[in-house]
Protein backbone atom coordinates (compact mmCIF):
# COMPACT_ATOMS: atom_id res chain seq x y z
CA UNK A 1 -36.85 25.77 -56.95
CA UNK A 2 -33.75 28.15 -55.77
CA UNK A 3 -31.07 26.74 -54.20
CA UNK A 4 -27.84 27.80 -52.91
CA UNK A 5 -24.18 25.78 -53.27
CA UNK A 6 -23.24 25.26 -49.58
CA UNK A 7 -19.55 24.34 -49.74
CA UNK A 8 -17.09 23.65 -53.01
CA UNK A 9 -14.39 21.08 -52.70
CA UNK A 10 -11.21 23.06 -53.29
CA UNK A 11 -9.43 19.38 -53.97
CA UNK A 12 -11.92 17.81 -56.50
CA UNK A 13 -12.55 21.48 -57.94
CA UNK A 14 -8.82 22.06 -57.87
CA UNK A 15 -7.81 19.17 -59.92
CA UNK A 16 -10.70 19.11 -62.57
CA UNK A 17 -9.74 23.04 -63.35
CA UNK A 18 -6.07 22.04 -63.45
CA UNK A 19 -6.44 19.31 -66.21
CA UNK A 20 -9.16 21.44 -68.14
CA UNK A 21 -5.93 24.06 -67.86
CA UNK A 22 -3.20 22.09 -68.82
CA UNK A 23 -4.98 20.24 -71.69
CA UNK A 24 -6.41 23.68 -72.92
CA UNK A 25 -2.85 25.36 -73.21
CA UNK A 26 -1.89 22.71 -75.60
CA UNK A 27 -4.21 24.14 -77.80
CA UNK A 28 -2.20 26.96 -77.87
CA UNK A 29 1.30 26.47 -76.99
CA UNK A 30 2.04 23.21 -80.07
CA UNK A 31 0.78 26.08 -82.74
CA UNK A 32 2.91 28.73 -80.72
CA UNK A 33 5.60 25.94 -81.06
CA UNK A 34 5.72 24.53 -84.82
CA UNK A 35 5.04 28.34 -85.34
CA UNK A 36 8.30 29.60 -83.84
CA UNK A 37 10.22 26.81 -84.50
CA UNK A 38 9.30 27.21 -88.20
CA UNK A 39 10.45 30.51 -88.56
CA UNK A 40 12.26 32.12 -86.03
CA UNK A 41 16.05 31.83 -86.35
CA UNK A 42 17.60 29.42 -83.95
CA UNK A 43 18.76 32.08 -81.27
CA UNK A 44 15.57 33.47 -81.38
CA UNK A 45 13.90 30.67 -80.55
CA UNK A 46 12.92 29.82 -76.86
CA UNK A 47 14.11 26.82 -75.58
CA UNK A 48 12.78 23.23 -75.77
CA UNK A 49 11.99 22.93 -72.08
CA UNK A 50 10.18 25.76 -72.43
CA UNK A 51 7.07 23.64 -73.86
CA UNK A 52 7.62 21.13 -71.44
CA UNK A 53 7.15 23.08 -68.73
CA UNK A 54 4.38 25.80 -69.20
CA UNK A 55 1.71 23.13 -69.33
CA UNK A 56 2.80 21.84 -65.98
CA UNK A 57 2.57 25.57 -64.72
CA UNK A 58 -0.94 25.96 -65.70
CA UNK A 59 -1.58 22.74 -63.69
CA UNK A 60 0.12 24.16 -60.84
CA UNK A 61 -1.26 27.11 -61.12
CA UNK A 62 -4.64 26.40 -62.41
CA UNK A 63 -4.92 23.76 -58.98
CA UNK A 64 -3.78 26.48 -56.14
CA UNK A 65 -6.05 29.23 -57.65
CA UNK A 66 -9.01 27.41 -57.65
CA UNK A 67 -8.15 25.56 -54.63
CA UNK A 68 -8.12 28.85 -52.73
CA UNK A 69 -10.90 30.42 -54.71
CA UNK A 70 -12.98 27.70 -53.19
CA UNK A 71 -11.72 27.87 -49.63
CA UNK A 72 -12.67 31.37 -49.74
CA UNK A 73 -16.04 30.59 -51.02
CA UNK A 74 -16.15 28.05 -48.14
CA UNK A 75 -14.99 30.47 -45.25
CA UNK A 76 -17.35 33.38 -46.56
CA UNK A 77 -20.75 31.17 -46.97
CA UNK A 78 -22.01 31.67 -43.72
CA UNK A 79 -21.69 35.66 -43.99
CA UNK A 80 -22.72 36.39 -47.46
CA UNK A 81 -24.74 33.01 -48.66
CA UNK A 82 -23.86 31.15 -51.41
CA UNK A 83 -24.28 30.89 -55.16
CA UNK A 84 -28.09 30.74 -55.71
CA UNK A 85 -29.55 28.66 -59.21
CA UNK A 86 -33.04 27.30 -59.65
CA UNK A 87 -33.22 23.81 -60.90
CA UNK A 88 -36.26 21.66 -61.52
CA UNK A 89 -37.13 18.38 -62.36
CA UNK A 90 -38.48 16.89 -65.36
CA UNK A 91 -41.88 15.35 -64.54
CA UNK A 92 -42.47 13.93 -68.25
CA UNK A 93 -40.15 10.99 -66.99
């Protein structure tokens, strides 16, 4: 059966994408850390806030882009539709 997504919550989707964001660029920013702190000389190196506060950018970020991505989605449904899948339901259950 197709069916179309009729409206995305720009909150909810806003701050699931944010987390997923900020977790995700830990994954790369402690490596890019230890890395450069390792063995960069110390007035090469970036500063210690630095890696405090790029994860909290992401969130930021992460929360207003999909946010607006979503109110967008919202505003131009009843113009050009919606996102169509096709689902169905398990009848061995």
């Amino acid at each position: 059966m197709k069916q179309q997504i009729e409206r995305l919550s720009p909150h909810q989707n806003g701050k699931v994408f944010a987390v997923l964001t900020a977790a995700g660029s830990l994954l790369f920013l402690v490596p890019f850390f230890m890395i450069s702190f390792a063995s960069a000389p110390e007035a090469a190196r970036p500063p210690l806030w630095f890696f405090a506060v790029l994860p909290v950018l992401y969130l930021v970020i992460g929360y207003i882009m999909v946010a607006v991505g979503c109110w967008l989605y919202n505003l131009l449904f009843p113009f050009i539709g919606g996102i169509e899948y096709t689902s169905r339901t398990d009848s061995a259950t």
